[in-house]
Protein backbone atom coordinates (compact mmCIF):
# COMPACT_ATOMS: atom_id res chain seq x y z
CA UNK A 1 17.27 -43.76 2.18
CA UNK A 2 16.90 -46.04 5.61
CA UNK A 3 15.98 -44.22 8.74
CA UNK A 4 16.11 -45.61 12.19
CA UNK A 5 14.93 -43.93 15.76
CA UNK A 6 14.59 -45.88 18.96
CA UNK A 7 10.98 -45.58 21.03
CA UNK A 8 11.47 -44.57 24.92
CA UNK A 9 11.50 -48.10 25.68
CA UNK A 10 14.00 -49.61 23.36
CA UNK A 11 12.19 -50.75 20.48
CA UNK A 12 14.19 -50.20 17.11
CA UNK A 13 12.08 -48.81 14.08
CA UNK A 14 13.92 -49.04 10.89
CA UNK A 15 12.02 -47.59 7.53
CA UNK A 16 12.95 -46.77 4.33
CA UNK A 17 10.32 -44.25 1.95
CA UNK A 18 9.99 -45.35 -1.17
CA UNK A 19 7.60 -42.84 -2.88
CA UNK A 20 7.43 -44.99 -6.41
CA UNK A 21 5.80 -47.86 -5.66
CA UNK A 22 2.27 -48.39 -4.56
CA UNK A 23 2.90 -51.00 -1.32
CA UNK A 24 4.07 -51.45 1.39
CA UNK A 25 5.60 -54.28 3.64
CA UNK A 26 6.18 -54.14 7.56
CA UNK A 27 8.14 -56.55 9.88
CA UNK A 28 8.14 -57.25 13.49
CA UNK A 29 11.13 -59.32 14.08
CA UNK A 30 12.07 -60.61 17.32
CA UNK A 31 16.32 -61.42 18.27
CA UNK A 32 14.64 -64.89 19.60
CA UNK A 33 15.10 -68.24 17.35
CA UNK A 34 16.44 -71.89 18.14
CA UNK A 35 19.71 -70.97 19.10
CA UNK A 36 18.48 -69.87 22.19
CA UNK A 37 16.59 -72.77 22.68
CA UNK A 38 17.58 -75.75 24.79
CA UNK A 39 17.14 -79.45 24.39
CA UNK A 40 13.92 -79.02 27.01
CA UNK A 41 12.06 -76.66 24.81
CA UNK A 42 13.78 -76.84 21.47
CA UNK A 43 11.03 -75.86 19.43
CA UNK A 44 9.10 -73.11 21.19
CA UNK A 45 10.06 -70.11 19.18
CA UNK A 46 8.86 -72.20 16.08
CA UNK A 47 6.07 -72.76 17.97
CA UNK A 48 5.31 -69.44 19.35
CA UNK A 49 5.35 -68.46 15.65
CA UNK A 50 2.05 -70.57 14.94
CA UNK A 51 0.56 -69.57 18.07
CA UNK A 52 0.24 -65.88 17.33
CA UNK A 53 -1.74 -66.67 14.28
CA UNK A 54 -4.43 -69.15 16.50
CA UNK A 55 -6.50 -65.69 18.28
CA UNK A 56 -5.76 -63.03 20.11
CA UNK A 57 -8.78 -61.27 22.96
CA UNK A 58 -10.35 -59.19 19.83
CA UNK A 59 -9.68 -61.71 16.58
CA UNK A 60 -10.10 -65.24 16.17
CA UNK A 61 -8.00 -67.17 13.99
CA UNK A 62 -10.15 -66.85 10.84
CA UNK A 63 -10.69 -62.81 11.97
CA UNK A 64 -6.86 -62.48 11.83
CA UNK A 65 -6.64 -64.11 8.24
CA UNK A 66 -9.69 -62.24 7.20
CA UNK A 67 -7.97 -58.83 8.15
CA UNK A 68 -5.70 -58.94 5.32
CA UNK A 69 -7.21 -60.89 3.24
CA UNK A 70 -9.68 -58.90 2.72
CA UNK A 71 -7.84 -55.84 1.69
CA UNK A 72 -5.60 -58.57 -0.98
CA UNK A 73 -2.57 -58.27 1.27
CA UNK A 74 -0.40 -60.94 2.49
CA UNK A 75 0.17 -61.83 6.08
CA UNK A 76 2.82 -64.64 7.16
CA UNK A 77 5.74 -65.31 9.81
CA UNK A 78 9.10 -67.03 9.99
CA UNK A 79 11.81 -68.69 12.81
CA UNK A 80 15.39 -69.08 11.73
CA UNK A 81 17.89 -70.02 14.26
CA UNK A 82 18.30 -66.03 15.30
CA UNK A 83 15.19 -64.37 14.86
CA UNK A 84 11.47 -64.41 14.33
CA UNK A 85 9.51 -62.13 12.00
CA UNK A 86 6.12 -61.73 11.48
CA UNK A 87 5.43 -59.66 8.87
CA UNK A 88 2.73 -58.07 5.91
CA UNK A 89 2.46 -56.76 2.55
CA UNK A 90 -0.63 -54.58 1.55
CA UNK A 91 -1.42 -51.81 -0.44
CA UNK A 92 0.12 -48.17 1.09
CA UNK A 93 -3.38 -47.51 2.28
CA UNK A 94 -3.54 -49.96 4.33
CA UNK A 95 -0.02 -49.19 7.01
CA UNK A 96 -2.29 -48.76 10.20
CA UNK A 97 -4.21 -51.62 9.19
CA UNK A 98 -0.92 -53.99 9.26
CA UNK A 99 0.35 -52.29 12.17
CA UNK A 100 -2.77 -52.65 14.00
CA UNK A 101 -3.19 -56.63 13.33
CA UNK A 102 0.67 -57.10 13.95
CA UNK A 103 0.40 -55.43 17.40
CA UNK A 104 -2.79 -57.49 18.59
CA UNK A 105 -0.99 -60.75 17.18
CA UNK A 106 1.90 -59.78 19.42
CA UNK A 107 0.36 -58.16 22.88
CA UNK A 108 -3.12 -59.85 22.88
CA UNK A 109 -2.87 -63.56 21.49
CA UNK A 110 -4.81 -66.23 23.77
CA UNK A 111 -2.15 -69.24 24.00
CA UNK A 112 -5.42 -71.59 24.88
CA UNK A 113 -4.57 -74.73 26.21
CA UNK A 114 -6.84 -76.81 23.34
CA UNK A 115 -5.28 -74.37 20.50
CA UNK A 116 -1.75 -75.51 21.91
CA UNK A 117 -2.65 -79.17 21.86
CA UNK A 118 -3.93 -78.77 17.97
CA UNK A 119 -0.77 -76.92 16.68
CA UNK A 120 1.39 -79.41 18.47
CA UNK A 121 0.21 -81.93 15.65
CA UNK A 122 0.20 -79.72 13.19
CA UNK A 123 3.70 -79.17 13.90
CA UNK A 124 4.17 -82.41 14.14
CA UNK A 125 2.75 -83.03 10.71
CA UNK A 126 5.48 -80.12 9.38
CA UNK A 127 8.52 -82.34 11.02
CA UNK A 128 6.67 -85.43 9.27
CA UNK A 129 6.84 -83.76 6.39
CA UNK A 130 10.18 -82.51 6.36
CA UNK A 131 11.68 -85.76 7.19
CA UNK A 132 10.04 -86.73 3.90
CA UNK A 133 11.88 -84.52 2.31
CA UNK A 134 15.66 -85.81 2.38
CA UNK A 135 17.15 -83.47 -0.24
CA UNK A 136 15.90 -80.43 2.49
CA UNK A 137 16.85 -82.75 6.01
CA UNK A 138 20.32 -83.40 5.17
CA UNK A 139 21.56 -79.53 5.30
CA UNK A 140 19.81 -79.73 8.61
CA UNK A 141 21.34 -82.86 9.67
CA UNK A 142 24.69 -81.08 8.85
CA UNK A 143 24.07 -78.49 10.95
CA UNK A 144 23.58 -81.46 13.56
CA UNK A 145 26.95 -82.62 12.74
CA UNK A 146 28.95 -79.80 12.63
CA UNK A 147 27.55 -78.21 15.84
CA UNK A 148 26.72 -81.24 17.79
CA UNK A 149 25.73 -80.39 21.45
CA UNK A 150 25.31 -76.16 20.85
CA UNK A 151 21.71 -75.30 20.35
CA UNK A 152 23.13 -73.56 16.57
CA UNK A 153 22.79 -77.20 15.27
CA UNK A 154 19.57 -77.49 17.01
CA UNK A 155 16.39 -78.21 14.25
CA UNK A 156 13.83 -75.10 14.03
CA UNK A 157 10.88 -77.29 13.85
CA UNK A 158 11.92 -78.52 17.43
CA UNK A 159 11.41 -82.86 17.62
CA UNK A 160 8.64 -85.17 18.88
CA UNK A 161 10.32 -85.18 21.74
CA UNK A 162 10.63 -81.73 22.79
CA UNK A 163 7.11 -80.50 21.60
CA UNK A 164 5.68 -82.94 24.06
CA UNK A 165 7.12 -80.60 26.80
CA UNK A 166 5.70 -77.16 25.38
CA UNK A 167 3.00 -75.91 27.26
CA UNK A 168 1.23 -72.75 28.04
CA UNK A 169 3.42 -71.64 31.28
CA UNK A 170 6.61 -72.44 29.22
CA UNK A 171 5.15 -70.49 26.35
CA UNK A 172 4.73 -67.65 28.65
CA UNK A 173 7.89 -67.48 30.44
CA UNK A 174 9.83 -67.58 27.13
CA UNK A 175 8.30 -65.05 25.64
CA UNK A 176 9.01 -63.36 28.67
CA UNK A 177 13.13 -63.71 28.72
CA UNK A 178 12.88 -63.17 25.05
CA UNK A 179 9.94 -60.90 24.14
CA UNK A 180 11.13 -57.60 25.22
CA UNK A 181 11.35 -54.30 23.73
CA UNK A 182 15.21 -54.29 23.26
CA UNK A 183 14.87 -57.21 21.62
CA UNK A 184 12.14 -56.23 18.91
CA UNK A 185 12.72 -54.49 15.49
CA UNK A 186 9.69 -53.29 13.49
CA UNK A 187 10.91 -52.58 9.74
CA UNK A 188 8.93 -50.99 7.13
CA UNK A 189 9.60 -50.23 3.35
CA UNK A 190 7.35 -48.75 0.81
CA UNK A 191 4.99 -45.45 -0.05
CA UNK A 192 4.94 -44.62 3.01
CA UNK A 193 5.05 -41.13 5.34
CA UNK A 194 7.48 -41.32 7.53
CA UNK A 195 6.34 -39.20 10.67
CA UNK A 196 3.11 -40.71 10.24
CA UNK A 197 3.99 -44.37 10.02
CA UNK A 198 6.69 -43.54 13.55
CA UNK A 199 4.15 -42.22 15.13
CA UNK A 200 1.36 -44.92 14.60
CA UNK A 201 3.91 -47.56 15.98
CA UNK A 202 4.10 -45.21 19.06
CA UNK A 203 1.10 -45.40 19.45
CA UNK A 204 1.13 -49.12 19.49
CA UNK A 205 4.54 -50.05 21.36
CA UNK A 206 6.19 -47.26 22.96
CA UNK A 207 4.09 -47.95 26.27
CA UNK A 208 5.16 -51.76 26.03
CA UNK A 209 7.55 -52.18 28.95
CA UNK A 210 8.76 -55.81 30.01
CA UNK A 211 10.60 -55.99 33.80
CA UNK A 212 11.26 -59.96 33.27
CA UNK A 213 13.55 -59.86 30.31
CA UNK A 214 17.20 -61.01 30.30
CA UNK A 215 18.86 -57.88 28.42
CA UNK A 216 22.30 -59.51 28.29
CA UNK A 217 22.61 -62.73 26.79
CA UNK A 218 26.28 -63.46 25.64
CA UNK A 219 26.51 -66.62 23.15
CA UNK A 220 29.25 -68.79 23.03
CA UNK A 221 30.93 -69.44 19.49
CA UNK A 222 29.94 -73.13 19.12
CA UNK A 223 33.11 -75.65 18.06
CA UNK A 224 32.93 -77.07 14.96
CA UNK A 225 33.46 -80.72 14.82
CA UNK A 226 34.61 -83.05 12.12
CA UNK A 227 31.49 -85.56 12.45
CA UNK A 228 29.93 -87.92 9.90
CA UNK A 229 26.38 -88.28 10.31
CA UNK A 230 24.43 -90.64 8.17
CA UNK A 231 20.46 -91.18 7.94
CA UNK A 232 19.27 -94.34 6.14
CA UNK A 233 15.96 -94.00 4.29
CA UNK A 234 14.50 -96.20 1.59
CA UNK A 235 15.07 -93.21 -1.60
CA UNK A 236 15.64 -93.54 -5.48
CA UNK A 237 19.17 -90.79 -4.86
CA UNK A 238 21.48 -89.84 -1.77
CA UNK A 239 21.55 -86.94 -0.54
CA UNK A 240 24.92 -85.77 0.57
CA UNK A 241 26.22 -82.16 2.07
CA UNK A 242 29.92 -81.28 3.24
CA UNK A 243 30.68 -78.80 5.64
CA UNK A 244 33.20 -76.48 6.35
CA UNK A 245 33.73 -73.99 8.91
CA UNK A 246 32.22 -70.89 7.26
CA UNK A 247 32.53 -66.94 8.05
CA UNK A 248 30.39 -65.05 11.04
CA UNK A 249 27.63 -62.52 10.24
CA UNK A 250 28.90 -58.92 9.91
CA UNK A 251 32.51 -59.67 8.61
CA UNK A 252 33.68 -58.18 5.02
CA UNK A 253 35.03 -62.12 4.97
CA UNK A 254 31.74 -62.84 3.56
CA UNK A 255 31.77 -60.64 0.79
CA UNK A 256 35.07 -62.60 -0.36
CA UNK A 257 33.43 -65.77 0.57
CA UNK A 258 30.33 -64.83 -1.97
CA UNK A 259 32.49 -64.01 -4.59
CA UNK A 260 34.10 -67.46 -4.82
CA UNK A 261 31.19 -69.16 -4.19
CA UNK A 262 29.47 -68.08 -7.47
CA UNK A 263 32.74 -69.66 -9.27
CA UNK A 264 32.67 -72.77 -7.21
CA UNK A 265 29.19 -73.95 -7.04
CA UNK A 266 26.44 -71.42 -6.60
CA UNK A 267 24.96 -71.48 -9.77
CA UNK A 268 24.12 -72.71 -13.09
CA UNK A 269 27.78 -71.44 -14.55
CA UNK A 270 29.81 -72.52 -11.86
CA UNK A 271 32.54 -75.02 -11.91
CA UNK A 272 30.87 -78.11 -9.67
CA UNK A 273 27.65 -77.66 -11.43
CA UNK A 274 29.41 -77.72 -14.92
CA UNK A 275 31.89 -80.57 -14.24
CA UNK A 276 30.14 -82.73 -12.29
CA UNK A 277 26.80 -82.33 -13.67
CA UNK A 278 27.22 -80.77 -17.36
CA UNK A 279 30.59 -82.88 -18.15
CA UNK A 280 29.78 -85.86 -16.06
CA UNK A 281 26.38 -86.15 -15.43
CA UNK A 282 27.09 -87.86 -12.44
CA UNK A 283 24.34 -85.75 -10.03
CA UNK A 284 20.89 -83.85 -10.75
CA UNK A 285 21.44 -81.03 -8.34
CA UNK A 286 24.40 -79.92 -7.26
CA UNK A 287 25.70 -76.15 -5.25
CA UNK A 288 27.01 -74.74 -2.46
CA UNK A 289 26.30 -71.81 -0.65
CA UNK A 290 27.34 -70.03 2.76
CA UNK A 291 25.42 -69.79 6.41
CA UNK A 292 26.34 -66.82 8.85
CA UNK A 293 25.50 -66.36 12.55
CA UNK A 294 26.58 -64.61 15.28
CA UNK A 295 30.07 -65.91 15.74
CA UNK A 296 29.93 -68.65 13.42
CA UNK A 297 29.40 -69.85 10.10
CA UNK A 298 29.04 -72.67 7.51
CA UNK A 299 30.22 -73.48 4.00
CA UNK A 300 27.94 -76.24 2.90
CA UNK A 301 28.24 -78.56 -0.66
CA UNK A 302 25.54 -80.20 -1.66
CA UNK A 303 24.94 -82.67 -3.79
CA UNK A 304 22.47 -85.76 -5.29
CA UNK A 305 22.86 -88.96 -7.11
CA UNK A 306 22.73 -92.39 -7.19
CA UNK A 307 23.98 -94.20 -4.60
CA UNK A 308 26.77 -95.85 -6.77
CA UNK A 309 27.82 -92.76 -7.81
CA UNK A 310 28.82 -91.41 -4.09
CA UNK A 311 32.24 -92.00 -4.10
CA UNK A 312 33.17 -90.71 -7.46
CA UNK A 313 31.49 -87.45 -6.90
CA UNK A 314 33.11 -87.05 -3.53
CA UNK A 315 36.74 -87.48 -5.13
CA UNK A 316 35.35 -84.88 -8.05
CA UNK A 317 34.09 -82.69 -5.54
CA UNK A 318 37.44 -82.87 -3.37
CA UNK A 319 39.18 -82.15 -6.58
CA UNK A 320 37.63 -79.40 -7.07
CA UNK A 321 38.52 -77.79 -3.60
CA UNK A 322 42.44 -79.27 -4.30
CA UNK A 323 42.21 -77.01 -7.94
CA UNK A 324 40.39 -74.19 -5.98
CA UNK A 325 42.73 -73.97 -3.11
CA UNK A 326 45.76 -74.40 -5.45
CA UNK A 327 45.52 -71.99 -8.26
CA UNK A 328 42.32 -69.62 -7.05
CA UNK A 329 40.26 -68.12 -9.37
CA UNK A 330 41.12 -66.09 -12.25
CA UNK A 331 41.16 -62.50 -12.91
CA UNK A 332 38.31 -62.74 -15.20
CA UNK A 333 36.24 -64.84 -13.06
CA UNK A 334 36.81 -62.50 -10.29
CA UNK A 335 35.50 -59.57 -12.63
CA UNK A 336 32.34 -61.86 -12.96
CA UNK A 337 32.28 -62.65 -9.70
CA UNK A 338 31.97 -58.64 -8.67
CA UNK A 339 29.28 -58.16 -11.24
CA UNK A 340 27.30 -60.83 -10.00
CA UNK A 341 27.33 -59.80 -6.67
CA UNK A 342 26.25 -56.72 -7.40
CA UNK A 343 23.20 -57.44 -10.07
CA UNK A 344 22.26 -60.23 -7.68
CA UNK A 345 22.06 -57.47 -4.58
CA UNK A 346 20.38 -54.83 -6.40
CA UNK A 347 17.47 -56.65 -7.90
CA UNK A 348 17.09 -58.32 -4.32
CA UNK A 349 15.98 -54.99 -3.46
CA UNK A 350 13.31 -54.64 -6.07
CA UNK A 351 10.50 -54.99 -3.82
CA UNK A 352 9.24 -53.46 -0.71
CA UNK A 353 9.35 -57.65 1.25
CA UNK A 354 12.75 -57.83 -0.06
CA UNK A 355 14.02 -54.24 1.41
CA UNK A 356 11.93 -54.55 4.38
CA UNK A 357 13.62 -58.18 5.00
CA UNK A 358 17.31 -56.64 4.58
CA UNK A 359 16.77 -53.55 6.78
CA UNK A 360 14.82 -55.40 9.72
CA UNK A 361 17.49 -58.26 9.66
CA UNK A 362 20.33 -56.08 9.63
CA UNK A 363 19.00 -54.31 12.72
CA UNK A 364 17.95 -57.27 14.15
CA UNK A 365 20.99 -59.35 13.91
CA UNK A 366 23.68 -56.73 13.80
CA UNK A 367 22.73 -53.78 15.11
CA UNK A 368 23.23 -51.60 11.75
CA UNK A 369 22.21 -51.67 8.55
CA UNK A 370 24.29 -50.32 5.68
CA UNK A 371 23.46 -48.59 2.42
CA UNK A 372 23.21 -49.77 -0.72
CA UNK A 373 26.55 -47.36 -1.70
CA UNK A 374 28.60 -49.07 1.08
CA UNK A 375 27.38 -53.04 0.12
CA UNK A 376 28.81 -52.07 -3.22
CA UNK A 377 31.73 -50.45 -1.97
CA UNK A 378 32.46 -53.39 0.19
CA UNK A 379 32.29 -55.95 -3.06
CA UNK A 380 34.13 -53.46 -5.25
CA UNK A 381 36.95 -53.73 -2.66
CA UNK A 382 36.96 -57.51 -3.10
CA UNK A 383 41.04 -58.51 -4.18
CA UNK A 384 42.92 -61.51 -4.82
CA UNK A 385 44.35 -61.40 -1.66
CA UNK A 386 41.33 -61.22 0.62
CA UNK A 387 39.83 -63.93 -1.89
CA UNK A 388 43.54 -66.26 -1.57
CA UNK A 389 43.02 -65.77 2.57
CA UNK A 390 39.39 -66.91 2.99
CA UNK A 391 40.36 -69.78 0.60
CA UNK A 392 42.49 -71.15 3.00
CA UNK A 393 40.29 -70.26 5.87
CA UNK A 394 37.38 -71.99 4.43
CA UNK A 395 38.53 -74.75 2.48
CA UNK A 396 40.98 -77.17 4.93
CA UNK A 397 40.11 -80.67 4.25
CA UNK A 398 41.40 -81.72 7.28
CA UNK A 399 38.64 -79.97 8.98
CA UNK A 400 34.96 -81.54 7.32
CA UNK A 401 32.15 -82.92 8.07
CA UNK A 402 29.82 -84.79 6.03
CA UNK A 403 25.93 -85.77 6.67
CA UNK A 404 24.43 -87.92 4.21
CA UNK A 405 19.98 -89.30 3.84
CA UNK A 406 19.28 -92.04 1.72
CA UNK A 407 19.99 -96.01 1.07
CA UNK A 408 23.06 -95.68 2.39
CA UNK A 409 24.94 -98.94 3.53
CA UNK A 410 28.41 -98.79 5.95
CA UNK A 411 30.75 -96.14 6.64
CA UNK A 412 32.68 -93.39 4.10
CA UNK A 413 36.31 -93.24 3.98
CA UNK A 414 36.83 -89.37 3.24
CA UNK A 415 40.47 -89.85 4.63
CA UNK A 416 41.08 -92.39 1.50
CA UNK A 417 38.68 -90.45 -0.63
């Protein structure tokens, strides 16, 4: 079962005992990603991920890696457009340890001027990188599309452009509006004791305080616009995703959404995979899957072939939507649906990174985290009608975008398609 208390100053502890395995994982997640970036410093929370790991006043670099390393545990970090979470995995022995490492990463980290100038090119290497990779920059450049002057369709990795502006007093004063206890969640799952592990984070953050921090941000929902954005690069396939306007984080839409999403195209069995794929064998990859933010979201198709294949699998995938929107799906698909849901959900929480992922970003992103009893209560309440509405919701042709990498020559006529 998850617990939660709140330290004097406003950080959130979430933690869940679970006396039957032998590890433990622990998150410090931060409500502070790209979407509350602008186009000055887009970037810096990416950025400000990497510098943590570069030294603090009592580790270096290697010291840091060393710490867990050499007790076999993991240590590692993430930005997504919402949050930030830097996070461990060790053996249960080793709690204080994590905490201990985490909270000198956070408070204590150097930000040296010649470490900043270094991890600007090694970021820049990681955008290089990724803009190698088209089947992985086109979902990106959808977001681009879709949510074209809001910082949501901003890119993590920050550009060229906007790196060149990081530097230490920019670091600092971000970290500032967005580094404050209110805004921090530390998450923990695995053998652990539960007064003990509460009161070692005391003793590491309840004496944190932060004067400078903006406490109440409000965020616009972003529009979503019908744009077509295409990239041209020299590749063997295109790379091709559709959008539509998806469902916001925290509504029982999504469950709905989920559940006709493993029919349409989220896996092996479903029907763009086998038609277009299977039947046709028109594309290599081919899926869909939802996004959700804070109020907004994104239904995304993806797909990639040959370039003279394009059009047809644009009219198959559109067909698709036509059939889906027409008829729905079946009762017996629906029944599937439910079940795979659920199997899918419960082995997620399997291990102690997986639990300690869904409790911190619950907290984090939503304020509350539910149990596994109500998750399953909420897909077990999935009907055809709540299916039928976010059908319609989700799936209006008249309202897509498309964003397309590869050796792509003039314009495409989705109207006509």
């Amino acid at each position: 079962m998850c617990r939660s208390i709140k330290l004097k100053n406003g950080v959130r502890v979430v933690y869940e005992e679970i006396p039957y395995v032998r590890s433990v994982s622990t998150g410090l997640w931060v409500g502070a990603g790209s979407r509350g970036e602008n186009t000055t410093n887009n970037g810096i929370s990416h950025f400000i991920e990497h510098m943590l790991f570069k030294g603090t006043k009592k580790r270096t670099a290697k010291e840091i890696a060393e710490t867990i390393d050499n007790i076999g545990g993991q240590l590692n970090a993430f930005t997504s457009k919402e949050c930030t979470c830097y996070y461990t995995k060790t053996l249960d022995t080793y709690l204080d340890t994590s905490l201990d490492l985490l909270s000198d990463m956070f408070f204590n980290s150097k930000f040296d001027e010649k470490d900043i100038e270094i991890e600007k090119n090694v970021i820049l290497e990681e955008i290089g990188m990724y803009e190698d990779t088209p089947e992985e920059l086109v979902h990106d450049i959808l977001s681009e599309a879709v949510w074209q002057d809001d910082p949501l369709g901003m890119p993590i990795l920050g550009t060229s452009k906007s790196l060149g502006n990081i530097n230490r007093e920019q670091i600092k004063k971000y970290m500032e509006e967005n580094y404050f206890p209110e805004n921090t969640v530390i998450a923990i799952a695995g053998n652990i004791d539960g007064d003990k592990a509460v009161e070692s984070i005391r003793e590491r953050f309840e004496n944190w305080g932060n004067s400078n921090c903006c406490k109440n941000k409000s965020i616009a929902p972003p529009k979503f616009k019908n744009n077509k954005v295409y990239r041209e690069k020299e590749t063997e396939q295109i790379h091709m995703c559709l959008g539509f306007r998806g469902v916001e984080q925290g509504s029982d839409e999504l469950y709905s959404l989920l559940a006709v999403n493993n029919i349409f195209g989220g896996g092996m069995s479903s029907r763009l995979f086998q038609k277009i794929r299977e039947e046709k064998g028109l594309v290599y990859s081919i899926y869909s899957y939802p996004s959700s933010y804070k109020n907004a979201g994104l239904f995304t198709i993806y797909a990639g072939m040959n370039a003279e294949h394009l059009n047809e699998v644009l009219k198959l995938i559109i067909n698709e939507i036509n059939i889906l929107v027409k008829k729905g799906i079946s009762k017996k698909d629906m029944a599937k649906s439910k079940e795979q849901l659920k199997g899918n959900y419960i082995l997620g929480l399997e291990s102690t990174s997986s639990r300690m992922n869904s409790i911190g970003k619950s907290e984090i992103l939503l304020g509350k985290i539910l149990t596994s009893r109500e998750v399953l209560d909420k897909i077990d309440r999935i009907d055809f009608e709540k299916v039928d509405a976010v059908i319609k919701k989700v799936f209006d042709l008249n309202n897509m975008a498309i964003s397309v990498v590869g050796n792509i020559k003039g314009d495409i006529d989705l109207k006509r398609i």
